[in-house]
Protein backbone atom coordinates (compact mmCIF):
# COMPACT_ATOMS: atom_id res chain seq x y z
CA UNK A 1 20.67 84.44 30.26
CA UNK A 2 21.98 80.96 30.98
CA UNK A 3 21.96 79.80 34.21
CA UNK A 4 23.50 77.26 36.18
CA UNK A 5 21.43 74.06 34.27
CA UNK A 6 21.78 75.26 30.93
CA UNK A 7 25.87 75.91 31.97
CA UNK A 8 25.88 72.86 33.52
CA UNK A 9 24.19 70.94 30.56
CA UNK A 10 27.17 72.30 28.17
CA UNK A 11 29.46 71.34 29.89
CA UNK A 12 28.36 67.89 30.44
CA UNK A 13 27.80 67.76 26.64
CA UNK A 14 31.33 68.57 25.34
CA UNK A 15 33.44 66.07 28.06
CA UNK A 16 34.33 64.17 25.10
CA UNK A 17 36.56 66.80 24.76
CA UNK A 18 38.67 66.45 27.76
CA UNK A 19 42.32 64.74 27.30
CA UNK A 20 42.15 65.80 23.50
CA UNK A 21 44.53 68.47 22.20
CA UNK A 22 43.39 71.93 20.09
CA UNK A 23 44.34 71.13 16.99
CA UNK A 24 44.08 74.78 16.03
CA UNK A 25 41.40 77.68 17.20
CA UNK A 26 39.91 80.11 14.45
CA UNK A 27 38.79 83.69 15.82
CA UNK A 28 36.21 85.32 13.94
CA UNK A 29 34.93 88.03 15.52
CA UNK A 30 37.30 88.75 19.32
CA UNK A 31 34.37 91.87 20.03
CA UNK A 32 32.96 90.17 23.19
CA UNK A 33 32.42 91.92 26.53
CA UNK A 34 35.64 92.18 26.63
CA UNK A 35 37.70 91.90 23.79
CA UNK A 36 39.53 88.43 23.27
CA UNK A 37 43.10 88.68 23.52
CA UNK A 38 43.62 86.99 20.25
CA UNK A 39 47.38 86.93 20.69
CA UNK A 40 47.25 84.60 23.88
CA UNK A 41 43.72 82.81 22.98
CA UNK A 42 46.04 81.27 19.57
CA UNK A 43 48.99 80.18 22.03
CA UNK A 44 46.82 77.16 23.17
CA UNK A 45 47.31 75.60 19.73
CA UNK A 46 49.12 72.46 20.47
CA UNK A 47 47.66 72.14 24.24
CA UNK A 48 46.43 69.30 25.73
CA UNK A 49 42.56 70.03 27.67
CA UNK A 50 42.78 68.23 30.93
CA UNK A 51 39.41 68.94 31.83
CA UNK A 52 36.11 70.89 31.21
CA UNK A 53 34.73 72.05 34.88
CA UNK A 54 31.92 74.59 35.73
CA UNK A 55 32.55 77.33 38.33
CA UNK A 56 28.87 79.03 38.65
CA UNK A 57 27.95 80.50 35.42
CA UNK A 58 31.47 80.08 33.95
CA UNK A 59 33.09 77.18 32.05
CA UNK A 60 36.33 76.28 32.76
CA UNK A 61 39.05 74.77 29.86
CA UNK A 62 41.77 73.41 31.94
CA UNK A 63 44.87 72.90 29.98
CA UNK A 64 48.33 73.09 31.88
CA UNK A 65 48.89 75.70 34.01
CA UNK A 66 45.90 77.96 33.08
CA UNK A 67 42.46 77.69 31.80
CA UNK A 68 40.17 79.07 29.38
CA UNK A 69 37.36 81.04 31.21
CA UNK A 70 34.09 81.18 29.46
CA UNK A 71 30.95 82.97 30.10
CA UNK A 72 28.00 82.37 27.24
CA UNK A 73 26.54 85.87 28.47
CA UNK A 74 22.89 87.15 27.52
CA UNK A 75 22.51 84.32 24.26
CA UNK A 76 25.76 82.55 23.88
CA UNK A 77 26.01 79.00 23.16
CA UNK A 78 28.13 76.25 22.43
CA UNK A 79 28.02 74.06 18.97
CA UNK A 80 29.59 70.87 18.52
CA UNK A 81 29.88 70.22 14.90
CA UNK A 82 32.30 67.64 12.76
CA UNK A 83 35.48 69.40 11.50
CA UNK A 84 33.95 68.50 8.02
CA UNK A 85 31.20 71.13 8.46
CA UNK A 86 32.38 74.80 6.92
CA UNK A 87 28.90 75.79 7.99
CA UNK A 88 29.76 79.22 9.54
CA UNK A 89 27.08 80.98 11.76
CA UNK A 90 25.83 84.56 12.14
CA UNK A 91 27.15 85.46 15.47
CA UNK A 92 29.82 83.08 15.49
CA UNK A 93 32.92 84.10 17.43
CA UNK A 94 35.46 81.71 17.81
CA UNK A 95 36.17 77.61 16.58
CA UNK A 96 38.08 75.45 18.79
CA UNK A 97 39.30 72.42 16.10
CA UNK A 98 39.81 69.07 17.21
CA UNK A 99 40.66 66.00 15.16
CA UNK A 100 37.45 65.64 14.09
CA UNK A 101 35.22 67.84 15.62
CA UNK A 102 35.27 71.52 16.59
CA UNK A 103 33.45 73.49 19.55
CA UNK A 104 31.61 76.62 18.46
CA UNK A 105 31.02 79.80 20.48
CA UNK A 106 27.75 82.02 19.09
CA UNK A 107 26.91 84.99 20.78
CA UNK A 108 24.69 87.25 19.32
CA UNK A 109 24.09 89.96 22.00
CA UNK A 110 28.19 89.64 22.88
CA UNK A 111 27.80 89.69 26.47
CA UNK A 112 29.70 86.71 26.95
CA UNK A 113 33.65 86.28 27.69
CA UNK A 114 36.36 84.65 26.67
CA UNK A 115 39.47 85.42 29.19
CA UNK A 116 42.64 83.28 30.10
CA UNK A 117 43.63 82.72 33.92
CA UNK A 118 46.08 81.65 35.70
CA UNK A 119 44.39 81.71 39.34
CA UNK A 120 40.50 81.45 38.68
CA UNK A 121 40.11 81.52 42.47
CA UNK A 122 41.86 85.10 42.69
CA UNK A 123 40.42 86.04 39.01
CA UNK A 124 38.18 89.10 39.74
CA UNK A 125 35.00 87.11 38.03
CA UNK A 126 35.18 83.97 40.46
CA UNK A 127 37.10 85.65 43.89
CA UNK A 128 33.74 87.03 45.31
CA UNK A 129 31.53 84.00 44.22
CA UNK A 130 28.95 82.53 47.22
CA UNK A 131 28.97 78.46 47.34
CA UNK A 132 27.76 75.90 44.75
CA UNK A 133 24.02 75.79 44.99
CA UNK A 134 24.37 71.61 44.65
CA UNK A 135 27.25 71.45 46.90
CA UNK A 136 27.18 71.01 50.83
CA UNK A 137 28.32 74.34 51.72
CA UNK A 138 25.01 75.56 50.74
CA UNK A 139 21.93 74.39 53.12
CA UNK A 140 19.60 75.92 55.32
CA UNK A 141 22.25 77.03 57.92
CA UNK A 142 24.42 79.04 55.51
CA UNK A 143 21.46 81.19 53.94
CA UNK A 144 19.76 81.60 57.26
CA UNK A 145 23.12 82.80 58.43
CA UNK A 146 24.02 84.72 55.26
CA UNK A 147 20.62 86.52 54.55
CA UNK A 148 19.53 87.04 58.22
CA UNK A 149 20.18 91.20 58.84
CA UNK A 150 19.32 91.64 55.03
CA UNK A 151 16.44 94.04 54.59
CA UNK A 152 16.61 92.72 50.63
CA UNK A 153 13.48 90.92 49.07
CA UNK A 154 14.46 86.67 48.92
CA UNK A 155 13.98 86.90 45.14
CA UNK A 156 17.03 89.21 44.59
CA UNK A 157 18.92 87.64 47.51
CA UNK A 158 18.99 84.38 45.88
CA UNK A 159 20.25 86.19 42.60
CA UNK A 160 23.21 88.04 43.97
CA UNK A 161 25.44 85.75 42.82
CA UNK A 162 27.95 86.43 46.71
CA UNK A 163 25.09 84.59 48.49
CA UNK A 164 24.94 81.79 45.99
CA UNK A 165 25.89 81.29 42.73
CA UNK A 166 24.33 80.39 39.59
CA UNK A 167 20.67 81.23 40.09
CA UNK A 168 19.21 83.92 37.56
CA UNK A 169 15.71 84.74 37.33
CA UNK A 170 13.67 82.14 35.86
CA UNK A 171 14.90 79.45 38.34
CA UNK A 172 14.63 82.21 41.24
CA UNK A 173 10.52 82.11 40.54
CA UNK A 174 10.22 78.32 40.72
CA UNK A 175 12.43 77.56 43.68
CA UNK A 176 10.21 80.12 45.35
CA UNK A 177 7.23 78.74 44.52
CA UNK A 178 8.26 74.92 45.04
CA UNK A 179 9.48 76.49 48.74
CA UNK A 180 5.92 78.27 49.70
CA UNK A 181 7.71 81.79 50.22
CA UNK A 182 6.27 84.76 48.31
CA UNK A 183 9.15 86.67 45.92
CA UNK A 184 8.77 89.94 47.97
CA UNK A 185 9.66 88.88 51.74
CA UNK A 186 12.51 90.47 53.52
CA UNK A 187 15.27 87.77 54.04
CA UNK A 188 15.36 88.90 58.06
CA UNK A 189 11.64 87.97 58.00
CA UNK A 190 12.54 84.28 57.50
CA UNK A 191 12.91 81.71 59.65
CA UNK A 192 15.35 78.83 59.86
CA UNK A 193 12.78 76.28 58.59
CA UNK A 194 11.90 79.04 55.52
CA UNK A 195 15.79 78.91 54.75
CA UNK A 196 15.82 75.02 54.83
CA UNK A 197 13.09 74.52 52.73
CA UNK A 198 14.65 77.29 50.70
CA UNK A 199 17.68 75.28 50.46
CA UNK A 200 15.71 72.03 49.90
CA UNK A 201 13.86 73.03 46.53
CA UNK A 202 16.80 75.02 45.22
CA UNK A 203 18.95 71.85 44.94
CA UNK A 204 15.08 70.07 43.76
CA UNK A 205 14.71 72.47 41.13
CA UNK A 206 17.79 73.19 39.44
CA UNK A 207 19.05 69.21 39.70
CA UNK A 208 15.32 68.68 37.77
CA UNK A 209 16.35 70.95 35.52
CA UNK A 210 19.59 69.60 34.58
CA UNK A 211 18.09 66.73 33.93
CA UNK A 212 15.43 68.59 31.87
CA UNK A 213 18.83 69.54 29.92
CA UNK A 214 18.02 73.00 30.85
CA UNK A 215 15.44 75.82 29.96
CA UNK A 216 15.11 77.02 25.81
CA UNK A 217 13.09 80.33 25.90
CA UNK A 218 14.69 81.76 22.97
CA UNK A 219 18.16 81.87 22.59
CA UNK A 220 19.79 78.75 24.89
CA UNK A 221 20.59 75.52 22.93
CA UNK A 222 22.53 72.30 24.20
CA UNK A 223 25.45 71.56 22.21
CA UNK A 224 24.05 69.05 20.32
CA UNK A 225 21.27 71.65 18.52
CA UNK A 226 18.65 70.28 20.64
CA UNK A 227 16.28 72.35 23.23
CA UNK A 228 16.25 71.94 26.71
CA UNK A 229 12.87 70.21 27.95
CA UNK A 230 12.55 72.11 31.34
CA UNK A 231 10.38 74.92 30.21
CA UNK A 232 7.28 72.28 30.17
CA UNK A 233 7.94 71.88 33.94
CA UNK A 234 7.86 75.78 34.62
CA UNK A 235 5.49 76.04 37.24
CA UNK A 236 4.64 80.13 37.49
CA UNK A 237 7.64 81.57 35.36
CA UNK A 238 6.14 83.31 32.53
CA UNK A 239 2.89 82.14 33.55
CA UNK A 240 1.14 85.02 34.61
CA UNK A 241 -2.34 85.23 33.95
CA UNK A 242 -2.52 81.32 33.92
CA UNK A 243 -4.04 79.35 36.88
CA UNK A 244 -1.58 77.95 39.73
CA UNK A 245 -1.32 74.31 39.29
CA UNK A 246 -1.86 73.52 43.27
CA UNK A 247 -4.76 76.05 43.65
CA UNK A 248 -6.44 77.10 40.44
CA UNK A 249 -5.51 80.97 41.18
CA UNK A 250 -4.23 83.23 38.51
CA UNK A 251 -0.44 83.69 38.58
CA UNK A 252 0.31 86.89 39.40
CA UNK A 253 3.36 88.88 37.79
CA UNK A 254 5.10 92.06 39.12
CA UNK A 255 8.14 93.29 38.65
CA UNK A 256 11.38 93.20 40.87
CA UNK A 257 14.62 95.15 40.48
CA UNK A 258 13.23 95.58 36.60
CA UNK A 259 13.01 91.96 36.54
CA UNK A 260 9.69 90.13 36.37
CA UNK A 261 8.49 87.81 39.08
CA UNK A 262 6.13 85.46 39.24
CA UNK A 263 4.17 84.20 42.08
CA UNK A 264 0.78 82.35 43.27
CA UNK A 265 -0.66 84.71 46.07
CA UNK A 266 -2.37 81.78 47.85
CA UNK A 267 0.39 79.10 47.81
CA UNK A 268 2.91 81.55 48.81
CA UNK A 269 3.13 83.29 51.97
């Protein structure tokens, strides 16, 4: 699934898009997680996009008075193609036409969402949203504060997208390992200075990542068709087996929640 870089990398690669106006929006297939209200989604012909904003895992059209929520799912993506192109896509669900060039969802797996809202704080996908990972409402302090009672392994803390958002599993395993704490610990086991440098290499990794232009496993693409370049930084995600780049010991890979973690049992404690 996407995560906060690879969100945050699509979005910064269709801004050319802001201030220009839909020209016209072709639906091919509305069967999404939730069907798309093809009625209303075709009413934004004619409108103006303000902006293109990121709300944890969610892009955010802002035209008007409402915006266009959108959620790539499992293996959604976005495709920026010229308005010459008839190229049409397995998987593709809807085309947003410009004057000259169009934004493509794909979704294979149709997890992903396409919904209109008028209140995105109050929408029931955003109201119970933790902080911004990269903003200051999320240090040290706040987790220690948030996480403190929990009897719930760090791993799947920093996952539940109340405590924090956009954090999924892969970048999970590396700001773990970049912060020295081992997957399983109980959050109320951790001190303030395990919370800080918590804190510390969650904003390290996932503004390296960005930069990076995200993780490509399988599915995730930039806009542009090209990979994202993180995945050769990956320190112990999907590495299991391999030898720890600080201390030479084998990765080690369980599984957590029936997800799979990955951890160095010497470097992390």
């Amino acid at each position: 699934m996407p995560e906060l870089p690879e969100v945050e990398t699509s979005v910064q690669a269709i801004q050319e898009f802001s201030n220009q106006v839909i020209e016209s929006i072709k639906i091919f297939n509305p069967n999404l997680r939730w069907k798309i209200s093809e009625k209303n989604l075709l009413k934004l012909q004619g409108k103006k996009i303000n902006s293109i904003t990121r709300r944890a895992k969610y892009i955010l059209f802002n035209i008007e008075n409402l915006q266009i929520l959108l959620h790539l799912g499992m293996t959604g993506t976005l495709r920026v193609s010229n308005n010459s192109s008839n190229l049409y896509k397995k998987h593709d669900h809807v085309e947003f036409i410009f004057n000259d060039q169009k934004i493509i969802f794909n979704d294979p797996r149709r997890f992903g969402s396409i919904h209109l809202v008028l209140d995105p704080k109050n929408h029931f996908l955003l109201k119970h949203l933790g902080p911004e990972p990269l903003s200051k409402d999320f240090n040290g302090d706040y987790l220690f504060n948030k996480i403190k009672k929990s009897k719930s392994p760090i791993k799947t803390a920093l996952m539940n997208q109340k405590n924090v958002v956009g954090i999924g599993n892969i970048y999970a395993n590396e700001i773990l390992f970049d912060s020295k704490i081992r997957p399983t610990r109980k959050c109320k086991t951790l001190t303030k200075k395990d919370n800080q440098e918590i804190a510390r290499s969650t904003k390290k990794i996932l503004e390296s990542a960005i930069k990076a232009g995200g993780t490509t496993l399988q599915d995730f693409y930039k806009p542009d068709g090209n990979k994202g370049y993180f995945k050769i930084d990956l320190s112990v995600y999907d590495r299991d087996g391999e030898h720890c780049f600080l201390c030479k010991k084998e990765i080690t890979k369980i599984t957590q929640s029936k997800r799979s973690t990955f951890f160095c049992k010497k470097c992390q404690i």
